[in-house]
Structures are given as C-alpha cells and as structure tokens.
C-alpha atoms as a PDB file:
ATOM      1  CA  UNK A   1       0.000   0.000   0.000  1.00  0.00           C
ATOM      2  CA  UNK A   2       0.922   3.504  -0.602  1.00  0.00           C
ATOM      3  CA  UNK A   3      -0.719   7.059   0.160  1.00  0.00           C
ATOM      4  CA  UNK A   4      -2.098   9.757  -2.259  1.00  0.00           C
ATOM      5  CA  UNK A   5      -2.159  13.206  -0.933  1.00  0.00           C
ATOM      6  CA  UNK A   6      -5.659  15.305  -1.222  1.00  0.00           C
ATOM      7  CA  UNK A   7      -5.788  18.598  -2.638  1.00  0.00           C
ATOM      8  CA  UNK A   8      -7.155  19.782   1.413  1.00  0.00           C
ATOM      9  CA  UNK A   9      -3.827  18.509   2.302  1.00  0.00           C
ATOM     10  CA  UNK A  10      -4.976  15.040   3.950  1.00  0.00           C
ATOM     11  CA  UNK A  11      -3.392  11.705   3.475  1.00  0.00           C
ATOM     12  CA  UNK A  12      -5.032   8.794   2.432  1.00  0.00           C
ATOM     13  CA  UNK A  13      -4.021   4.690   2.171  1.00  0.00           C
ATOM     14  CA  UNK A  14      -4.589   3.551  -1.052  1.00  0.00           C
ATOM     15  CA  UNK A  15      -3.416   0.541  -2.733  1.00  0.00           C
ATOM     16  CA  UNK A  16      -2.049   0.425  -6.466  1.00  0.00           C
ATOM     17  CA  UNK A  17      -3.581  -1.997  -8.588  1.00  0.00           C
ATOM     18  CA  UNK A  18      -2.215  -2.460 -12.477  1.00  0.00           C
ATOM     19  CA  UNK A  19      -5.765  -3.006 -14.742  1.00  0.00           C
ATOM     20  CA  UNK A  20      -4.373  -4.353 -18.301  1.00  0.00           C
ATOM     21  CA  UNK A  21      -6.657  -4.392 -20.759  1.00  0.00           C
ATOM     22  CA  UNK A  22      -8.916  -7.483 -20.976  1.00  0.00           C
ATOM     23  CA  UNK A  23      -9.979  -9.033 -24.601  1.00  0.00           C
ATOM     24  CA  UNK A  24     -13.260 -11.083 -25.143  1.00  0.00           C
ATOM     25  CA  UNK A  25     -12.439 -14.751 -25.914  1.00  0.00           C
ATOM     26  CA  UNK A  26     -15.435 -16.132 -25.612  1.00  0.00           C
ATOM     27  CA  UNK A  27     -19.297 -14.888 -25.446  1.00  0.00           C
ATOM     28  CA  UNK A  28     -21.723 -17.645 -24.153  1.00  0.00           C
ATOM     29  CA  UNK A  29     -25.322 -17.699 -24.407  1.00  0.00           C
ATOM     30  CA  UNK A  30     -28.199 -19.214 -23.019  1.00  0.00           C
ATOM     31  CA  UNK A  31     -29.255 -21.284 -26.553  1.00  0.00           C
ATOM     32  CA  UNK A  32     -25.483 -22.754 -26.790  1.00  0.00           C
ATOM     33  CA  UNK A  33     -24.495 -22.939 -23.072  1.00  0.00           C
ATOM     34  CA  UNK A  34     -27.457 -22.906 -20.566  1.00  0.00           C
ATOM     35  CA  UNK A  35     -26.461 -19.275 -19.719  1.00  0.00           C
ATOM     36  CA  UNK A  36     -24.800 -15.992 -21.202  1.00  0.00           C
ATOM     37  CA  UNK A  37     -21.629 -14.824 -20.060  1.00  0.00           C
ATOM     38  CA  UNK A  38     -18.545 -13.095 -20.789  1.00  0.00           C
ATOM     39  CA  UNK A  39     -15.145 -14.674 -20.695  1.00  0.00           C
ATOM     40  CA  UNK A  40     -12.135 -12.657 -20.842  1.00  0.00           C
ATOM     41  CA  UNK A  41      -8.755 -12.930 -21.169  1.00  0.00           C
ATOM     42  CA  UNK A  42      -5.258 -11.016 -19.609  1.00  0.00           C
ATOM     43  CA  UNK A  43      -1.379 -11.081 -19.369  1.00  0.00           C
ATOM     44  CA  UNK A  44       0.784 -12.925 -21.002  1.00  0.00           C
ATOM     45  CA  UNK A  45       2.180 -16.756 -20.962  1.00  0.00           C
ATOM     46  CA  UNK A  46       4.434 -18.555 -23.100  1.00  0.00           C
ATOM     47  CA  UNK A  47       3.657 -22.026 -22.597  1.00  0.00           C
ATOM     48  CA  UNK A  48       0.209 -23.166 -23.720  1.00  0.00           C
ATOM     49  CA  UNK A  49      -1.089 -26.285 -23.867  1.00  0.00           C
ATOM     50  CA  UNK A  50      -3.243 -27.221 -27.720  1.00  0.00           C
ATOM     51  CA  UNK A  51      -6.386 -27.072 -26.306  1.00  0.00           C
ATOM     52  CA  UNK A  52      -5.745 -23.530 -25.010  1.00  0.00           C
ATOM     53  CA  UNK A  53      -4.432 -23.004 -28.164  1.00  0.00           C
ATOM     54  CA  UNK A  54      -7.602 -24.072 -29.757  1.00  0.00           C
ATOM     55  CA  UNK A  55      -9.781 -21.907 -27.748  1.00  0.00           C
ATOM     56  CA  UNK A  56      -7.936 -18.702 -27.024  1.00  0.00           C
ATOM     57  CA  UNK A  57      -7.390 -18.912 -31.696  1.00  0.00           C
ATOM     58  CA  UNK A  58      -3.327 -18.548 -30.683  1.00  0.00           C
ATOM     59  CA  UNK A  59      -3.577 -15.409 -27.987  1.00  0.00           C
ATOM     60  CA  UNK A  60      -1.533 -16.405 -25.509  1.00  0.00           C
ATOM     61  CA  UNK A  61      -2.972 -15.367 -22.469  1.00  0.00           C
ATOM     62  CA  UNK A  62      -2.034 -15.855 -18.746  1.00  0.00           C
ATOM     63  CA  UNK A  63      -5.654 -15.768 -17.125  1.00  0.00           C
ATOM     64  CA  UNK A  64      -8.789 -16.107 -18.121  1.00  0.00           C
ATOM     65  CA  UNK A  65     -12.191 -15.056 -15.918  1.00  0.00           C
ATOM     66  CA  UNK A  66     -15.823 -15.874 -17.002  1.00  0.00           C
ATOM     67  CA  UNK A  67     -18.167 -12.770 -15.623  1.00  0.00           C
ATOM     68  CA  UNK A  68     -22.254 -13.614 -15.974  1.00  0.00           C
ATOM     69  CA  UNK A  69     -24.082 -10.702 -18.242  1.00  0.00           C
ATOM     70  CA  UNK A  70     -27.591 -10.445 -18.849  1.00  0.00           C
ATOM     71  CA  UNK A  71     -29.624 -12.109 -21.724  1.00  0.00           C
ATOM     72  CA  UNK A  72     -30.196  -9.282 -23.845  1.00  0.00           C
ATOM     73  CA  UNK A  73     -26.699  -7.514 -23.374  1.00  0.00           C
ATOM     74  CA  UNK A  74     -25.318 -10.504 -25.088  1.00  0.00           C
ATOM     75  CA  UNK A  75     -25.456  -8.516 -28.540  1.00  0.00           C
ATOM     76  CA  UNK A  76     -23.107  -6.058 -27.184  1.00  0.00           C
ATOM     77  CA  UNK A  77     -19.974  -7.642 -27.496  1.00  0.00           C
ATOM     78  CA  UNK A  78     -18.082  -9.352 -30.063  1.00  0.00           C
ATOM     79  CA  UNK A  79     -14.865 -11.886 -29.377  1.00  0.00           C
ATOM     80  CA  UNK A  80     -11.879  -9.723 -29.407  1.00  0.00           C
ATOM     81  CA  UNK A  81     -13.226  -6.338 -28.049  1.00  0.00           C
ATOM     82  CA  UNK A  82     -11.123  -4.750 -25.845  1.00  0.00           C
ATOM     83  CA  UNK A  83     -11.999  -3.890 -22.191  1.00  0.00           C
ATOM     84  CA  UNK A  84      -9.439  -1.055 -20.321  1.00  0.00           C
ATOM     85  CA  UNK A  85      -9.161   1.137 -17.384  1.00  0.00           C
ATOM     86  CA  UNK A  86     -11.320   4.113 -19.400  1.00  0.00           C
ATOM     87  CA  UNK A  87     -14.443   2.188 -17.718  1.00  0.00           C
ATOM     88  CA  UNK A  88     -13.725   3.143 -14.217  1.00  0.00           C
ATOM     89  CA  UNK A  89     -13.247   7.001 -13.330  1.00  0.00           C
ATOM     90  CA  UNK A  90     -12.390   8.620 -10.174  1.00  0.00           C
ATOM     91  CA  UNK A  91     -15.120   9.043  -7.117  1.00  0.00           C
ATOM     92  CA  UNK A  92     -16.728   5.079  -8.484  1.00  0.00           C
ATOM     93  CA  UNK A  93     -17.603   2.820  -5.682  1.00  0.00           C
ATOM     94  CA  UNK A  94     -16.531  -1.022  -6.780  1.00  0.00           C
ATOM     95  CA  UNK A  95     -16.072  -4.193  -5.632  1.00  0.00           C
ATOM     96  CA  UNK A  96     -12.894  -6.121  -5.554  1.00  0.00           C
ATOM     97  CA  UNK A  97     -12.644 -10.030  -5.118  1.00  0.00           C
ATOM     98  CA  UNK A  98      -9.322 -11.904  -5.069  1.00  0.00           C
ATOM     99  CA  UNK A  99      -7.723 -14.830  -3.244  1.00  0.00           C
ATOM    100  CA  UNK A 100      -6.864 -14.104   0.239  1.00  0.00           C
ATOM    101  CA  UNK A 101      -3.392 -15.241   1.528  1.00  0.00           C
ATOM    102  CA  UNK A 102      -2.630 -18.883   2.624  1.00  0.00           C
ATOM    103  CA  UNK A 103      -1.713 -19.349   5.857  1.00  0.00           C
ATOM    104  CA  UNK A 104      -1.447 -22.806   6.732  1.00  0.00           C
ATOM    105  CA  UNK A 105      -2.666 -24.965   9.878  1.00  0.00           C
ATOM    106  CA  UNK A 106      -3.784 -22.406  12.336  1.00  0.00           C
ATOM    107  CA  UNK A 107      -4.525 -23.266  15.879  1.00  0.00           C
ATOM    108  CA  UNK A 108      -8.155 -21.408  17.194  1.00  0.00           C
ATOM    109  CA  UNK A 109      -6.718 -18.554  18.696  1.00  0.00           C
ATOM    110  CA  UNK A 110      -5.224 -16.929  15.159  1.00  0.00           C
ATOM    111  CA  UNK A 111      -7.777 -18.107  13.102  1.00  0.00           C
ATOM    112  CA  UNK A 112     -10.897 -17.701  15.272  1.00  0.00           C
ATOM    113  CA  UNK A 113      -9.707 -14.707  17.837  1.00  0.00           C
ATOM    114  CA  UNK A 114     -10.348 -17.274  20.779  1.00  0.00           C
ATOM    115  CA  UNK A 115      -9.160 -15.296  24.169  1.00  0.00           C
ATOM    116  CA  UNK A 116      -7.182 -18.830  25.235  1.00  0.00           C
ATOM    117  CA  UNK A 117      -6.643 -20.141  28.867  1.00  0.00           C
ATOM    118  CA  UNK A 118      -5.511 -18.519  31.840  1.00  0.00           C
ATOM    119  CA  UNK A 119      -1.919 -19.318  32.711  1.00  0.00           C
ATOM    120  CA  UNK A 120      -1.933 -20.004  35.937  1.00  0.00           C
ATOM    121  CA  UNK A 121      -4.621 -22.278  38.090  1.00  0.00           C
ATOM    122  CA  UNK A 122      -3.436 -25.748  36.728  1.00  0.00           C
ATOM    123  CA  UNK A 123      -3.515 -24.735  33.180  1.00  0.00           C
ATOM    124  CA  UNK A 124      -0.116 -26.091  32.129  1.00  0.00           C
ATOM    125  CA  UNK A 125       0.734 -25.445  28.614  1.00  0.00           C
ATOM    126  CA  UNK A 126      -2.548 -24.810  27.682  1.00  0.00           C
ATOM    127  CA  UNK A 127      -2.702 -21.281  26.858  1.00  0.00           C
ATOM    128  CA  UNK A 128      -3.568 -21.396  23.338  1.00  0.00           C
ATOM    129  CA  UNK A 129      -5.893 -24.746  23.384  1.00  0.00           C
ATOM    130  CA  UNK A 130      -9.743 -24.458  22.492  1.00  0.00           C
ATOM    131  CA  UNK A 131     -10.894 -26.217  25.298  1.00  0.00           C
ATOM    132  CA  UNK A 132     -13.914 -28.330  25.694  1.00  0.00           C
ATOM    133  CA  UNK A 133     -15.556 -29.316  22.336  1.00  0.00           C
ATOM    134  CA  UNK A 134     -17.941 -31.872  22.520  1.00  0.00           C
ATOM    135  CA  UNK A 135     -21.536 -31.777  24.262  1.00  0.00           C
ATOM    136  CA  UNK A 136     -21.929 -33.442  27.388  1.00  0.00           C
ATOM    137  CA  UNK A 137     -25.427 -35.707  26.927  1.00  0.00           C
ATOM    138  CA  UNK A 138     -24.874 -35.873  22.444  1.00  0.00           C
ATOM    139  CA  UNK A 139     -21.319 -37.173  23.260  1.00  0.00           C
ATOM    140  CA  UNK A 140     -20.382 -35.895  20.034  1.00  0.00           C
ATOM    141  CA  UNK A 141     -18.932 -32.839  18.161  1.00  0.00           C
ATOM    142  CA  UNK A 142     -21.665 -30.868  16.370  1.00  0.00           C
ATOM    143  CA  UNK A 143     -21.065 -29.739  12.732  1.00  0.00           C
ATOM    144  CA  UNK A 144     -19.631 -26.402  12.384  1.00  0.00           C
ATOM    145  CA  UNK A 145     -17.799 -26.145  15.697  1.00  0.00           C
ATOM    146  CA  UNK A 146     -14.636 -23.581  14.903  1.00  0.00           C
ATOM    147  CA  UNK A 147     -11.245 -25.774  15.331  1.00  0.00           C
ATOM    148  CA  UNK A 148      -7.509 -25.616  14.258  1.00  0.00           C
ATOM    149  CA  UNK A 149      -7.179 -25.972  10.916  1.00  0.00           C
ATOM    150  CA  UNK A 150      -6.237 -24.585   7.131  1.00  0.00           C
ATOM    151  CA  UNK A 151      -6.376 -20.918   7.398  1.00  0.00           C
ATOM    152  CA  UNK A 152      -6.750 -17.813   4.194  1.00  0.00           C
ATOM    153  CA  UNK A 153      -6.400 -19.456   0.208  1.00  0.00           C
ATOM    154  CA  UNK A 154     -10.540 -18.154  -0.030  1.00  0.00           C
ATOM    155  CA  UNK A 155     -12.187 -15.997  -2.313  1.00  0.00           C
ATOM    156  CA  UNK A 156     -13.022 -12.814  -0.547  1.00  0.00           C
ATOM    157  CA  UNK A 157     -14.886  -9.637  -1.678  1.00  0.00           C
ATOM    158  CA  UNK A 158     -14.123  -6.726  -0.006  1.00  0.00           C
ATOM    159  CA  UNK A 159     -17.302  -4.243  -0.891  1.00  0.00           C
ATOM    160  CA  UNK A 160     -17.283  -0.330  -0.869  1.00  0.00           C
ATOM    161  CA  UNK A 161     -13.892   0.678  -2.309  1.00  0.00           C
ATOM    162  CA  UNK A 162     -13.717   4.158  -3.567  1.00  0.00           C
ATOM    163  CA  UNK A 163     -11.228   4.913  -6.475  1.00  0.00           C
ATOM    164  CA  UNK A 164      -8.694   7.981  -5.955  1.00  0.00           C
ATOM    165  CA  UNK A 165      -6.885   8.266  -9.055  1.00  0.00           C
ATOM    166  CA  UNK A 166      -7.341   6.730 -12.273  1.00  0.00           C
ATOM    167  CA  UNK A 167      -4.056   7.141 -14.886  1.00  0.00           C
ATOM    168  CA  UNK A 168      -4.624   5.508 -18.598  1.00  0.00           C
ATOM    169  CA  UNK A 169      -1.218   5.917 -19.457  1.00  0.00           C
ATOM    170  CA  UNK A 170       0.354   3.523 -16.884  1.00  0.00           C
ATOM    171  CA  UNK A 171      -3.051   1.784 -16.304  1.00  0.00           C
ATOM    172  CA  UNK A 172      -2.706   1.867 -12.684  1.00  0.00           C
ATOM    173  CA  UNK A 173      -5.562   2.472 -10.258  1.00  0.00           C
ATOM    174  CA  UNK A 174      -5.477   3.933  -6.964  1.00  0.00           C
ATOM    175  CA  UNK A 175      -8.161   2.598  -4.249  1.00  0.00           C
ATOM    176  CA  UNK A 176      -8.430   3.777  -0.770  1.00  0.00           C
ATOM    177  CA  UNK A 177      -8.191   0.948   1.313  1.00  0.00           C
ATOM    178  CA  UNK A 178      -6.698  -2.489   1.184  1.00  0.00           C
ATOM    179  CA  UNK A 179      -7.541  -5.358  -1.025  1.00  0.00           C
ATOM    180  CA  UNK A 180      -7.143  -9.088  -0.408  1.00  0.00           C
ATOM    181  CA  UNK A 181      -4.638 -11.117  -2.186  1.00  0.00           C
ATOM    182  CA  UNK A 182      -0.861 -10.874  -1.650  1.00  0.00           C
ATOM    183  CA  UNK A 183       1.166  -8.644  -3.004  1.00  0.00           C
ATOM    184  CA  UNK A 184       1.746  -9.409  -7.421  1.00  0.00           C
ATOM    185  CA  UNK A 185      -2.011 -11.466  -7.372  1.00  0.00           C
ATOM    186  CA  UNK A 186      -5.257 -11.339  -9.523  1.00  0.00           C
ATOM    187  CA  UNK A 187      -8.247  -9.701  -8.670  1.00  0.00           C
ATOM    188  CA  UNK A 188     -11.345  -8.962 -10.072  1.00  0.00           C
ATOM    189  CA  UNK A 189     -12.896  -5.516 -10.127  1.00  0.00           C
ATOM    190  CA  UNK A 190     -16.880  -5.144 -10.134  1.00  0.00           C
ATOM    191  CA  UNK A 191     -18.769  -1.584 -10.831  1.00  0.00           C
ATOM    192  CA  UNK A 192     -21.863  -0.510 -11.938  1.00  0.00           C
ATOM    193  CA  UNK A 193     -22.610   1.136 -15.025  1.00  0.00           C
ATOM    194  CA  UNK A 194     -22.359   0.405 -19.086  1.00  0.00           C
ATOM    195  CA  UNK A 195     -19.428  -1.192 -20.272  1.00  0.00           C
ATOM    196  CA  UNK A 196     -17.508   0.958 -23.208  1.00  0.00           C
ATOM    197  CA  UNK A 197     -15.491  -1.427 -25.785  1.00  0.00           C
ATOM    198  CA  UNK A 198     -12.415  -0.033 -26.814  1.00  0.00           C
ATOM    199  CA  UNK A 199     -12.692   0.156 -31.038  1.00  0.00           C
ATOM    200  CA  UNK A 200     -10.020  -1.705 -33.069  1.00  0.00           C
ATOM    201  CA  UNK A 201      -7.894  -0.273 -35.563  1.00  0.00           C
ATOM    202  CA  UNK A 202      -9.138  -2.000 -38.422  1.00  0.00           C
ATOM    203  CA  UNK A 203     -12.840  -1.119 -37.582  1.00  0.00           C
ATOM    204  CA  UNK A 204     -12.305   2.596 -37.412  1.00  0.00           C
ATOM    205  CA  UNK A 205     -13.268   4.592 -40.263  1.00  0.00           C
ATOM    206  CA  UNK A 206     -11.934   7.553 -41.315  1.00  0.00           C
ATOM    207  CA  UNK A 207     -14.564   9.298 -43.462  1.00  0.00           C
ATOM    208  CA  UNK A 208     -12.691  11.371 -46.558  1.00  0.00           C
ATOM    209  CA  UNK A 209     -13.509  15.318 -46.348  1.00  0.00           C
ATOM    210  CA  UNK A 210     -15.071  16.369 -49.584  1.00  0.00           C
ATOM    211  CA  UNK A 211     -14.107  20.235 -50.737  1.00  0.00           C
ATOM    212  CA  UNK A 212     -16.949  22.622 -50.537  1.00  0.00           C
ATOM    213  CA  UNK A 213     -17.376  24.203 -53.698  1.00  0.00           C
ATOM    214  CA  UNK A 214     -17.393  27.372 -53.293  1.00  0.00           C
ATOM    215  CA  UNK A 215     -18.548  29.715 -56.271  1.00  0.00           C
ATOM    216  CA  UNK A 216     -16.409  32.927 -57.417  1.00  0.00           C
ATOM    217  CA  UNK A 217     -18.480  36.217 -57.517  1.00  0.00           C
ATOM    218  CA  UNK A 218     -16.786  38.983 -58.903  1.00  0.00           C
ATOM    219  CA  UNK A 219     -17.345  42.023 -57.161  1.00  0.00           C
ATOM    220  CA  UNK A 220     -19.849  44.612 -58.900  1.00  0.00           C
ATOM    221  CA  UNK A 221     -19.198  47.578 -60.225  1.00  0.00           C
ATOM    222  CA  UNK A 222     -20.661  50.464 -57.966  1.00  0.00           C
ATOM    223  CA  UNK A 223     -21.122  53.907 -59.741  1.00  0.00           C
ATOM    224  CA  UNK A 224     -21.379  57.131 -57.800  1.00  0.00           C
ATOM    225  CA  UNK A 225     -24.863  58.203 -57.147  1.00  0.00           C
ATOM    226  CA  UNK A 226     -24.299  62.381 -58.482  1.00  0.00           C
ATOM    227  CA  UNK A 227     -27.538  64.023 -56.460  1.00  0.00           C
ATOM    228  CA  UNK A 228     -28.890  67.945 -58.327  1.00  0.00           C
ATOM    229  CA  UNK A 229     -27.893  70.302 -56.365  1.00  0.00           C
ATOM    230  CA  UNK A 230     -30.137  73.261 -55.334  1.00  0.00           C
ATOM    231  CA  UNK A 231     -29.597  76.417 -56.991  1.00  0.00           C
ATOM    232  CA  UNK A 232     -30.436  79.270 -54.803  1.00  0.00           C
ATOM    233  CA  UNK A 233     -32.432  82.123 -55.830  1.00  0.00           C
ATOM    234  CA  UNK A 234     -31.070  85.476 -55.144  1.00  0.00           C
ATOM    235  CA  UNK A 235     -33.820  88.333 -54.361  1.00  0.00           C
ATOM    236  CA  UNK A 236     -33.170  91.154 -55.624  1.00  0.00           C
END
C-alpha cells in the first residue's frame, strides 16, 4: 500500500492496482451454453497447452475469468473487443474479489480470535488450546464447531472501495483501502454502469472530407450616385 495526498492537504491509504486491458475470448449464451456470459482474457504466458491453443485462436494469455451478463446484453460484445481502465473514473464505488493469503494450519486462537486459557490455576501449557468441544449428553462434536485448521487461500470480496486516481497511461488504479490477495495477485474488479469497448484499428473509419465548392463572384461595379444640387435664388 501507498498514500495519495488530497488537494485539502490530507493523506489517504490507497493501494495500487495495475488493470491491463482485458480481450473477449469467448461470449456464451443461453441457446449454446445454458447461460450468457462473458469470458475474458489477460497477461501474457508462453507455454500453452493445444487445447488452449484451440480456444484462445493462438492469444496467448495468462488468465482467463468468465463474468455472468444479462440475456439481452449478449449482442453487445463481439470476441476480441477490448476492455481497459477508461471504464472506471475517479469518485466510483466497486467491488474487488481476489484470493486471500494462505496461511497454513492455524490453531483457534489466530484463526478464530479465541481469548485462550488462563496461565496459571493448573492450566499447564494450555494457553492457546480451544478447550472443551464436545456436548456433554450428544457425546459428540456438532457440525460447524470452529477448530484448528487450514487458514486464508478463499475468495473474498471486499465491498465499498472508492477509487482515488485513475491514470490511462500507466493503467494503474489507486483505491483507498486495502484489497485481499498478496502482493503481485489477480483480482477482479466489479462496478456498476455500461461497459464501453475499446474500437479496433481496423474497424475505425476515417470518413474522406469532400471540398466545398465554393462559387467565385466577382465584385460589382458600384457607380457614384451624383444628387442635383439646389440652386439658390437670389432676391433682388
């Protein structure tokens, strides 16, 4: 995380995320597959396997994501339209998701926040056990009862994130707050609003300017208007 200074003079924590553009590889509908959605690809990789090769039509790309879309937006995109960072603009609230870190085997008092046992009064090395954690007439341990075990490696979405600073020329975001996922992972960023495509080079048009024709008109000749003058009468 870093910090982004306001133009009042406050600082505030954001973190820097790197948004590369994202290409369509694949638009599913609910006629073919049951259900439309979008599936798009990022980053780079240099070892694919054929059938990636088959489906990504040699792009060789690093990660792919499948995001569900509506029915009727379906029309809207094409396979190899570009998504970028011009969607999102500064002030948007979003939602981030990403892998939180993996922590291993975690006894109850990390992963849970259990207060432990008192250290004195016959407790001998027993400050960080769970206790009791079976029921005394089921004899049993009920489903769902919080013990040690594999801690972080879940998807988490962390809800409410405002973005600071948007620059397109480095593609880096700024949100305030922290995101999950270690440091150099992949997340997912969710808004709300229209997606814009970015156009491709080959589909832009540039329509030729025809000349105006513009008519010569010479400029007429004006005569002098010569007005009588009035001859005065002399009395005699």
């Amino acid at each position: 995380m870093t910090q982004k200074y306001q133009q009042s003079g406050a600082s505030v924590p954001v973190t820097e995320i790197r948004v590369e553009p994202c290409c369509v590889v694949q638009v599913k509908t609910k006629d073919n597959d049951g259900y439309a959605s979008l599936q798009l690809g990022c980053g780079t990789s240099k070892h694919i396997n054929k059938p990636g090769r088959g489906h990504l039509k040699d792009k060789k790309f690093s990660f792919l994501k499948e995001f569900r879309i509506q029915e009727t937006d379906k029309d809207k995109f094409k396979v190899g339209d570009i998504i970028s960072i011009t969607n999102f603009i500064a002030g948007d609230i979003i939602a981030v998701t990403g892998i939180s870190k993996g922590m291993g085997f975690q006894g109850v008092v990390k992963r849970h926040g259990f207060k432990g046992q008192p250290s004195t009064h016959g407790h001998k090395d027993q400050e960080r056990m769970p206790g009791a954690s079976g029921a005394g007439g089921k004899q049993h341990v009920f489903p769902g009862k919080r013990m040690p075990g594999r801690m972080g490696g879940s998807q988490i979405t962390v809800q409410n994130l405002e973005i600071i600073e948007v620059d397109e020329k480095s593609n880096a975001m700024f949100i305030k707050g922290a995101v999950p996922g270690p440091t150099n992972s992949m997340v997912w960023l969710k808004g709300i609003g229209e997606i814009s495509i970015v156009p491709k080079a080959d589909e832009v048009k540039s329509e030729a300017i025809k000349p105006q024709e513009t008519a010569s008109v010479a400029p007429a000749e004006v005569k002098p208007e010569v007005q009588p003058t009035e001859e005065k009468k002399e009395s005699k």
